[in-house]
Protein backbone atom coordinates (compact mmCIF):
# COMPACT_ATOMS: atom_id res chain seq x y z
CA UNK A 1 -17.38 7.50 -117.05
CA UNK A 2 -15.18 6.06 -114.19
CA UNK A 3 -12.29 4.29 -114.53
CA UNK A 4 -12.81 0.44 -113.07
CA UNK A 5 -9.27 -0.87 -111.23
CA UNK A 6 -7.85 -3.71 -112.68
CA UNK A 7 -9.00 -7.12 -111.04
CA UNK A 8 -5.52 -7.58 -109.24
CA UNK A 9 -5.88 -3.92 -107.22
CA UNK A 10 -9.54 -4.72 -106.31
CA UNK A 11 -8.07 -7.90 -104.97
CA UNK A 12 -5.16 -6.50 -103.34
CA UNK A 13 -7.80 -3.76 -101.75
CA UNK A 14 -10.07 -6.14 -100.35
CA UNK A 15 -7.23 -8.38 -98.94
CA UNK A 16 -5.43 -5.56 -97.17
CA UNK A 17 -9.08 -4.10 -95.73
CA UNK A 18 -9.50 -7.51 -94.19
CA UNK A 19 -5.56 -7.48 -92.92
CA UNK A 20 -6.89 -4.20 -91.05
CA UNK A 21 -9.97 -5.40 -89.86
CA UNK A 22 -8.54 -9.02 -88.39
CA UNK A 23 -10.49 -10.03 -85.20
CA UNK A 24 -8.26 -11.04 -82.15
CA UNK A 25 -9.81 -14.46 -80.55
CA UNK A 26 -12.29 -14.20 -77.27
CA UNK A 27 -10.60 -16.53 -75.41
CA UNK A 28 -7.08 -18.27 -75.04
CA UNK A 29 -6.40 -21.89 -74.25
CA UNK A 30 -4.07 -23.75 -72.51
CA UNK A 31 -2.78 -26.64 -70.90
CA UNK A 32 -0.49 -26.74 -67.44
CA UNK A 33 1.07 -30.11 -68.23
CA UNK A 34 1.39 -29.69 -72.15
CA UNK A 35 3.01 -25.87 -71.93
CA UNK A 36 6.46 -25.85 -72.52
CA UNK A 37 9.20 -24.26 -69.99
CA UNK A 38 10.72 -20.73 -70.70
CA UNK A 39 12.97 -18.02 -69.51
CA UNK A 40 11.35 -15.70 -67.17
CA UNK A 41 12.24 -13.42 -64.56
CA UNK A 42 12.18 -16.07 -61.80
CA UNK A 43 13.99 -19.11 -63.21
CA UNK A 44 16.99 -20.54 -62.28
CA UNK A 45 18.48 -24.07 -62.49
CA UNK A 46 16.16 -25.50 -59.82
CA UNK A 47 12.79 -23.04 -60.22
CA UNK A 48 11.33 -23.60 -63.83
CA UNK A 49 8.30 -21.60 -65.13
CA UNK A 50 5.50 -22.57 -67.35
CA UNK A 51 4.01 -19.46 -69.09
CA UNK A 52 0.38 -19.80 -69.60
CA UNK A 53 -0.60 -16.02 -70.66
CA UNK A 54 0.76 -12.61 -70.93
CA UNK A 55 4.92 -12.61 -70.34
CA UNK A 56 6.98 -15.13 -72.11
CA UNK A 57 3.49 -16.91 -73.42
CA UNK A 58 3.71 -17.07 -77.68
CA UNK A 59 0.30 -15.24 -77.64
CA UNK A 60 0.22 -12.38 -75.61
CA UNK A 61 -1.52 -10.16 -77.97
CA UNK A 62 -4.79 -9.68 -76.61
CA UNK A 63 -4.12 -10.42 -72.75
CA UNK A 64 -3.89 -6.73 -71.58
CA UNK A 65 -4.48 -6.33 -68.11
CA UNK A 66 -2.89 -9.48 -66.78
CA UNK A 67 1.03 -9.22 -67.03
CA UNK A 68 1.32 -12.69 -66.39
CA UNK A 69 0.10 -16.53 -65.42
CA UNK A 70 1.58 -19.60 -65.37
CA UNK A 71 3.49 -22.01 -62.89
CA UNK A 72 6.59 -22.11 -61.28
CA UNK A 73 7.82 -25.63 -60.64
CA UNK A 74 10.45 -25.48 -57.96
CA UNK A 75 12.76 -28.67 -57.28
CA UNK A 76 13.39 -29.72 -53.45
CA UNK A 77 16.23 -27.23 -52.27
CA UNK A 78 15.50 -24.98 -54.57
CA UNK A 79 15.33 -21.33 -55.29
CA UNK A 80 13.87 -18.75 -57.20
CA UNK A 81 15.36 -15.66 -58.30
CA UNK A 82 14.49 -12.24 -56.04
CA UNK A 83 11.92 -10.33 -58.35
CA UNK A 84 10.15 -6.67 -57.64
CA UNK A 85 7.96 -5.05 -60.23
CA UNK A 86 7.19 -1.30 -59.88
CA UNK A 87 3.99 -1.37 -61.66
CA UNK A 88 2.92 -4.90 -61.16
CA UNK A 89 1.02 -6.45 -58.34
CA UNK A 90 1.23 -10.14 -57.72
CA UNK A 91 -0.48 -13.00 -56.36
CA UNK A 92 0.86 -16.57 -55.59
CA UNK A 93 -0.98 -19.57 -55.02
CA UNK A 94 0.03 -22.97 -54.09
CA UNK A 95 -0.77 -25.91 -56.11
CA UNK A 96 1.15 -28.69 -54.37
CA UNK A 97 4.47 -29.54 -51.84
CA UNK A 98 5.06 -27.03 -49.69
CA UNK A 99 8.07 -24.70 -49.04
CA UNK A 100 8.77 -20.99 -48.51
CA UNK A 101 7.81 -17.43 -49.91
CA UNK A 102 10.45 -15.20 -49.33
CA UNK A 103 9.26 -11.63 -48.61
CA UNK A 104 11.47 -8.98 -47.80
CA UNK A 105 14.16 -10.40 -47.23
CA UNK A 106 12.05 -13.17 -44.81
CA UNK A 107 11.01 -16.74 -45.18
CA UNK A 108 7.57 -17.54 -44.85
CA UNK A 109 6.55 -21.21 -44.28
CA UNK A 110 4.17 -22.11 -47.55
CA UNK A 111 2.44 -25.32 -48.52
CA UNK A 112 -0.50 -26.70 -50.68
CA UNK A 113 -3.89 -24.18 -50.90
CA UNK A 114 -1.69 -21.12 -49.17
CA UNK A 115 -2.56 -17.85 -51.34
CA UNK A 116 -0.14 -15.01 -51.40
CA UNK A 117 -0.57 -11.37 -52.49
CA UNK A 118 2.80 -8.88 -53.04
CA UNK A 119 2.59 -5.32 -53.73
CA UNK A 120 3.46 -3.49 -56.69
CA UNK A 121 7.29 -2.68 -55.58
CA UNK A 122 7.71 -5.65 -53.29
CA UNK A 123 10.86 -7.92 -53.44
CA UNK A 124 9.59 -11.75 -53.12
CA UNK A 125 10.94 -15.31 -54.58
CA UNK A 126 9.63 -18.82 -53.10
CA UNK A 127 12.31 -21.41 -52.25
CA UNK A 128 11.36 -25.45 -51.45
CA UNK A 129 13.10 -26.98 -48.33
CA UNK A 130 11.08 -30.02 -48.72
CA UNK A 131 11.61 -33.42 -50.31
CA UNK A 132 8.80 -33.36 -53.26
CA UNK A 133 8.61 -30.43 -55.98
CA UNK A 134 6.76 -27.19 -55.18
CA UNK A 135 4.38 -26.04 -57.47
CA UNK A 136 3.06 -22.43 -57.42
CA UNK A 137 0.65 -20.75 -59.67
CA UNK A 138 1.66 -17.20 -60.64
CA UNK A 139 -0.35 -14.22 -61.20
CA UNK A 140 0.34 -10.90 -62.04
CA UNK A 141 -1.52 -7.75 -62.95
CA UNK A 142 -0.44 -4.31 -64.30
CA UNK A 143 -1.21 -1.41 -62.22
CA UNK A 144 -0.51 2.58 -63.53
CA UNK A 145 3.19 3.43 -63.06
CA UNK A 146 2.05 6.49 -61.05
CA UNK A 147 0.10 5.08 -58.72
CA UNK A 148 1.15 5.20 -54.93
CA UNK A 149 1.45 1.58 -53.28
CA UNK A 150 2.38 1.02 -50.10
CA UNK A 151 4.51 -2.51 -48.94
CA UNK A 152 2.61 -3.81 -46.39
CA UNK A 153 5.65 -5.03 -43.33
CA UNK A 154 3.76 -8.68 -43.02
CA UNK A 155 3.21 -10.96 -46.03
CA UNK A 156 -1.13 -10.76 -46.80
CA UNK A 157 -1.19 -14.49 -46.89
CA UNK A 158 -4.43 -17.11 -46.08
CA UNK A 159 -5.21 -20.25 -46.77
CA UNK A 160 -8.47 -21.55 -48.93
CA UNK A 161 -9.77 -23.34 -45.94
CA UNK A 162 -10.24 -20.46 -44.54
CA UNK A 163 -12.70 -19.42 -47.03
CA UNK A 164 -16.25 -20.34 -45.77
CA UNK A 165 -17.96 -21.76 -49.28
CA UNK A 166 -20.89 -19.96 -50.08
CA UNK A 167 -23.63 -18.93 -52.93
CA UNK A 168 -22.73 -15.57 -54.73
CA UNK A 169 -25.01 -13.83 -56.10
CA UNK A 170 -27.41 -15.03 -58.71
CA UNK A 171 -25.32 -18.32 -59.78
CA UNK A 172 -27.19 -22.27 -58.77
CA UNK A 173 -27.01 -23.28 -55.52
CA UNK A 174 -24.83 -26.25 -57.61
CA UNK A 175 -21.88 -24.17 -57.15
CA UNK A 176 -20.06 -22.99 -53.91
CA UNK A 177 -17.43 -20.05 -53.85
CA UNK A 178 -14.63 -19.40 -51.25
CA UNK A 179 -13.76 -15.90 -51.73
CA UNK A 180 -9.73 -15.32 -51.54
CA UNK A 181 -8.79 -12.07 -52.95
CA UNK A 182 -10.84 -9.34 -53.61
CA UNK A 183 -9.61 -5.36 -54.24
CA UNK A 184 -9.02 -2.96 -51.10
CA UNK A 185 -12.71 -2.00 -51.01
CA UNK A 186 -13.63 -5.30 -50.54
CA UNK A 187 -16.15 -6.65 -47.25
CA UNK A 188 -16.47 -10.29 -48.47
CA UNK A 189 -12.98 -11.50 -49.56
CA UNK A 190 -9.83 -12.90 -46.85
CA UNK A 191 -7.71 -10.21 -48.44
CA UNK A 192 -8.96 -6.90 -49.46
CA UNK A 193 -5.96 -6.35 -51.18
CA UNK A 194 -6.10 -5.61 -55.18
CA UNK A 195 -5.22 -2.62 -56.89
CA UNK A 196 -6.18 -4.38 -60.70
CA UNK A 197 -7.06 -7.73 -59.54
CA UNK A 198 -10.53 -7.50 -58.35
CA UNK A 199 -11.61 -11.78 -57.33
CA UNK A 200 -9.42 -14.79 -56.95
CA UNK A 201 -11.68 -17.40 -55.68
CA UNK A 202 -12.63 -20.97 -55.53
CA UNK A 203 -15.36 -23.02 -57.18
CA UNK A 204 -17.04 -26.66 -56.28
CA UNK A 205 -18.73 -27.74 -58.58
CA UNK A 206 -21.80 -30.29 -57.53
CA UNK A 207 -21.58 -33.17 -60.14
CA UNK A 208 -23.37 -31.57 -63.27
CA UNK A 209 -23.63 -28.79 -61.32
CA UNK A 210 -22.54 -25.17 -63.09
CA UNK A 211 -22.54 -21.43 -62.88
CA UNK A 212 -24.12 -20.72 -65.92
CA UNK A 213 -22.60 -19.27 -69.34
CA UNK A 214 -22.14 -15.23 -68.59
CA UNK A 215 -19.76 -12.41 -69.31
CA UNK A 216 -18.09 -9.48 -67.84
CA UNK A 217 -18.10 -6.18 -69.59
CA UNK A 218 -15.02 -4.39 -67.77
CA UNK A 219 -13.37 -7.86 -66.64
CA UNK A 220 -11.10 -9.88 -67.98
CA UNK A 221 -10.75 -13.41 -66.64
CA UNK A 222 -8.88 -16.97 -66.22
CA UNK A 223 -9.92 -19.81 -65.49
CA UNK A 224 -7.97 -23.07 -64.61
CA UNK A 225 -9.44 -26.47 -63.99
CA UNK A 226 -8.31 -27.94 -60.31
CA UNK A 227 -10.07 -31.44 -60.33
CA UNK A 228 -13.21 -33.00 -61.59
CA UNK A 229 -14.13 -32.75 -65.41
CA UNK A 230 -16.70 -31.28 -67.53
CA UNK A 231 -17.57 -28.67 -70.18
CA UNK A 232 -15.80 -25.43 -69.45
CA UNK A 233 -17.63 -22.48 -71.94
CA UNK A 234 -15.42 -19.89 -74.06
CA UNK A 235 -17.08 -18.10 -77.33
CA UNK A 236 -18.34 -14.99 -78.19
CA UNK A 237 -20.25 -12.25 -76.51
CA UNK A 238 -23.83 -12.19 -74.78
CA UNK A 239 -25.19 -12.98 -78.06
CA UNK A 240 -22.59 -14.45 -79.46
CA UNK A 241 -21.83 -18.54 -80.06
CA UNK A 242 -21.37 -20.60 -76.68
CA UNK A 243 -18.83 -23.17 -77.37
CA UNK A 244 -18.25 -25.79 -75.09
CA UNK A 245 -15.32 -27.42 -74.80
CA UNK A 246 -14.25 -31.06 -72.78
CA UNK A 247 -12.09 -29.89 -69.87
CA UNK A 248 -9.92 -32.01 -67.73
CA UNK A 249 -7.52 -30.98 -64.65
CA UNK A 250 -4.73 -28.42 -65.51
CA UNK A 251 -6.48 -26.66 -68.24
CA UNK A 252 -6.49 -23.13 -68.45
CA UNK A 253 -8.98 -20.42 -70.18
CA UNK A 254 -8.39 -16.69 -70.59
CA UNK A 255 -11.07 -14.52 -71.25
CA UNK A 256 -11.33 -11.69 -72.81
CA UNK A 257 -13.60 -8.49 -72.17
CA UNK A 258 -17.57 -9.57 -73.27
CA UNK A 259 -16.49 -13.55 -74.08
CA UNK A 260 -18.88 -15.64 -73.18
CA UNK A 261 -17.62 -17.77 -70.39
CA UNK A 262 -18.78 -20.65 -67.62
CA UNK A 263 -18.00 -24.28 -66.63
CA UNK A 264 -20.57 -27.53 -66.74
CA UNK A 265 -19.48 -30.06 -64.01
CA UNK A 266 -19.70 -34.10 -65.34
CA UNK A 267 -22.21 -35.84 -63.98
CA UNK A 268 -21.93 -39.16 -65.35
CA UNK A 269 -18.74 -39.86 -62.81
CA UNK A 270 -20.48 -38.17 -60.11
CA UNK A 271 -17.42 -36.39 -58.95
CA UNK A 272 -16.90 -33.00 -58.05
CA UNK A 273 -14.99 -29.92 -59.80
CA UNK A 274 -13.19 -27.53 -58.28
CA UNK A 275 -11.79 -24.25 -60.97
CA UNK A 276 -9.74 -21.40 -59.32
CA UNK A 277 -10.23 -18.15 -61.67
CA UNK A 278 -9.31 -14.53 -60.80
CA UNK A 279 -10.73 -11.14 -62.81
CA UNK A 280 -8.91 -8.08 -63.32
CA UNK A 281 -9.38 -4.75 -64.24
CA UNK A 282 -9.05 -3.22 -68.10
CA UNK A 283 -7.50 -1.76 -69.21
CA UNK A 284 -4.36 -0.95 -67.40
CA UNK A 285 -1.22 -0.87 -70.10
C-alpha cells in the first residue's frame, strides 16, 4: 500500500506548483500625471523623466519588446543628457511647448505634435529654449544586437498634421487614424522607418465612437489617452474577459501579446477622443 505525505508536504506541494505556475497580468496601467520621477539615462537637473513601462518602471516584468515609455519633462533652458543605444531604436513625440531635438551633434527646431524617430546607434538629447516646459513622450524598442542599422544624415521627423485621417481597415467609420510611423516596408505611414516598432499612429474618436475590442497575436501594444474620455478595454484574450475601465487624459495601457484591447469614446459630453498607441514586434530580448 502507498505511503500518503503528511498534510503539511501536500500543502507545501501544491503551494510551490502554483508559485511555478503564477500568471503574469495582460495588461499594465498607468497614469502620466500620478507616475513618480526617476533616474534614467536622460535626466539631469532641468530634464526629468516619468517611467511609464519597461526601464526604470517598478513592473517591467512582462514588457519585452518595448525597452522603454514614459515622459521627459524638460524645464525652459534646459537640457537633456546625450544618449545612443546600440540595440535600441527610438521614437520621440511631442506632447506640449516646443524646443529642440538634438541629433548628431545638431539642433533641430521641435514643438507640440512633432514625431521623431532615431536609429539604433544614434546620439540624440532634446533641449527647451522656450519659456514654458517641454514635454516629450519617449519610446523605445529593442532591436537584435547583430543587426546592421544605418544612421540616416537628416533627422526622420513629421508632424501629425501631416497625417491625412483616414479609416483602416475593418474598424467603424467612428474612428479616424493618422498614420505616423510604420516599419521600413511600409507604403501608408509618414516614416517607413521601424526595425521593431511596426505603427505609431493617431486616433479621433467620434463621441461614443470606438474601434472595437480586438487583439494582436505577434504585437504588443500601448496605448495613452490624449483628450476626450471614455472606456478604454484591457482583459484577457479573444475569448477571454473584456474589462472596461473609465479613462481620462494621460492614462496609459500596455498590452500584452493576445490581451484583449480597444477604447469606447463618451458620448454623454459629446466631445471627442484622441489616443496615440504604437505596436511592436515580439519578441526581441
Amino acid at each position: 500500500m502507498p505511503k500518503l505525505l503528511p498534510l503539511y508536504l501536500f500543502v507545501s506541494a501544491i503551494a510551490a506548483l502554483g508559485a511555478e505556475r503564477a500568471v503574469d497580468p495582460t495588461y499594465l496601467y498607468r497614469n502620466i500625471g500620478e507616475a513618480k520621477f526617476a533616474e534614467s539615462d536622460e535626466t539631469t537637473p532641468t530634464c526629468r523623466y516619468r517611467p511609464l513601462f519597461g526601464a526604470a518602471d517598478s513592473e517591467p516584468a512582462i514588457v519585452r519588446g518595448v525597452a522603454r515609455f514614459g515622459e521627459l519633462t524638460i524645464a525652459p533652458g534646459g537640457k537633456c543628457k546625450v544618449v545612443s543605444y546600440a540595440a535600441e531604436e527610438q521614437i520621440y513625440y511631442v506632447l506640449a511647448g516646443q524646443g529642440a531635438a538634438m541629433y548628431r551633434g545638431t539642433p533641430v527646431a521641435v514643438r507640440e505634435g512633432d514625431f521623431m524617430y532615431f536609429a539604433p546607434g544614434s546620439e540624440h538629447t532634446a533641449a527647451n529654449d522656450s519659456s514654458a516646459t517641454l514635454r516629450i513622450v519617449v519610446m523605445g524598442f529593442k532591436v537584435p544586437a547583430d543587426g546592421e542599422y544605418g544612421i540616416p544624415v537628416k533627422l526622420p521627423m513629421a508632424h501629425e498634421s501631416e497625417a491625412a485621417k483616414q479609416v483602416v481597415g475593418n474598424h467603424p467609420s467612428s474612428t479616424l487614424y493618422q498614420l505616423l510611423v510604420g516599419d521600413t516596408s511600409s507604403q501608408r505611414d509618414l516614416l517607413a522607418v521601424g526595425h521593431t516598432v511596426t505603427s505609431l499612429f493617431v486616433m479621433e474618436f467620434e463621441p461614443g465612437g470606438t474601434n472595437f475590442s480586438h487583439h494582436h497575436a505577434t504585437e504588443e501594444e500601448i496605448y495613452l489617452l490624449l483628450d476626450g474620455e471614455g472606456e478604454i478595454v484591457a482583459g484577457g484574450g479573444a475569448d477571454g474577459v473584456e474589462g472596461k475601465h473609465p479613462a481620462k487624459p494621460g492614462d496609459a495601457y500596455f498590452y500584452r501579446l493576445n490581451a484583449t484591447m480597444g477604447f469606447y469614446a463618451d458620448a454623454a459630453r459629446g466631445r471627442k477622443a484622441r489616443m496615440l498607441a504604437v505596436r511592436s514586434r515580439y519578441p526581441f530580448n
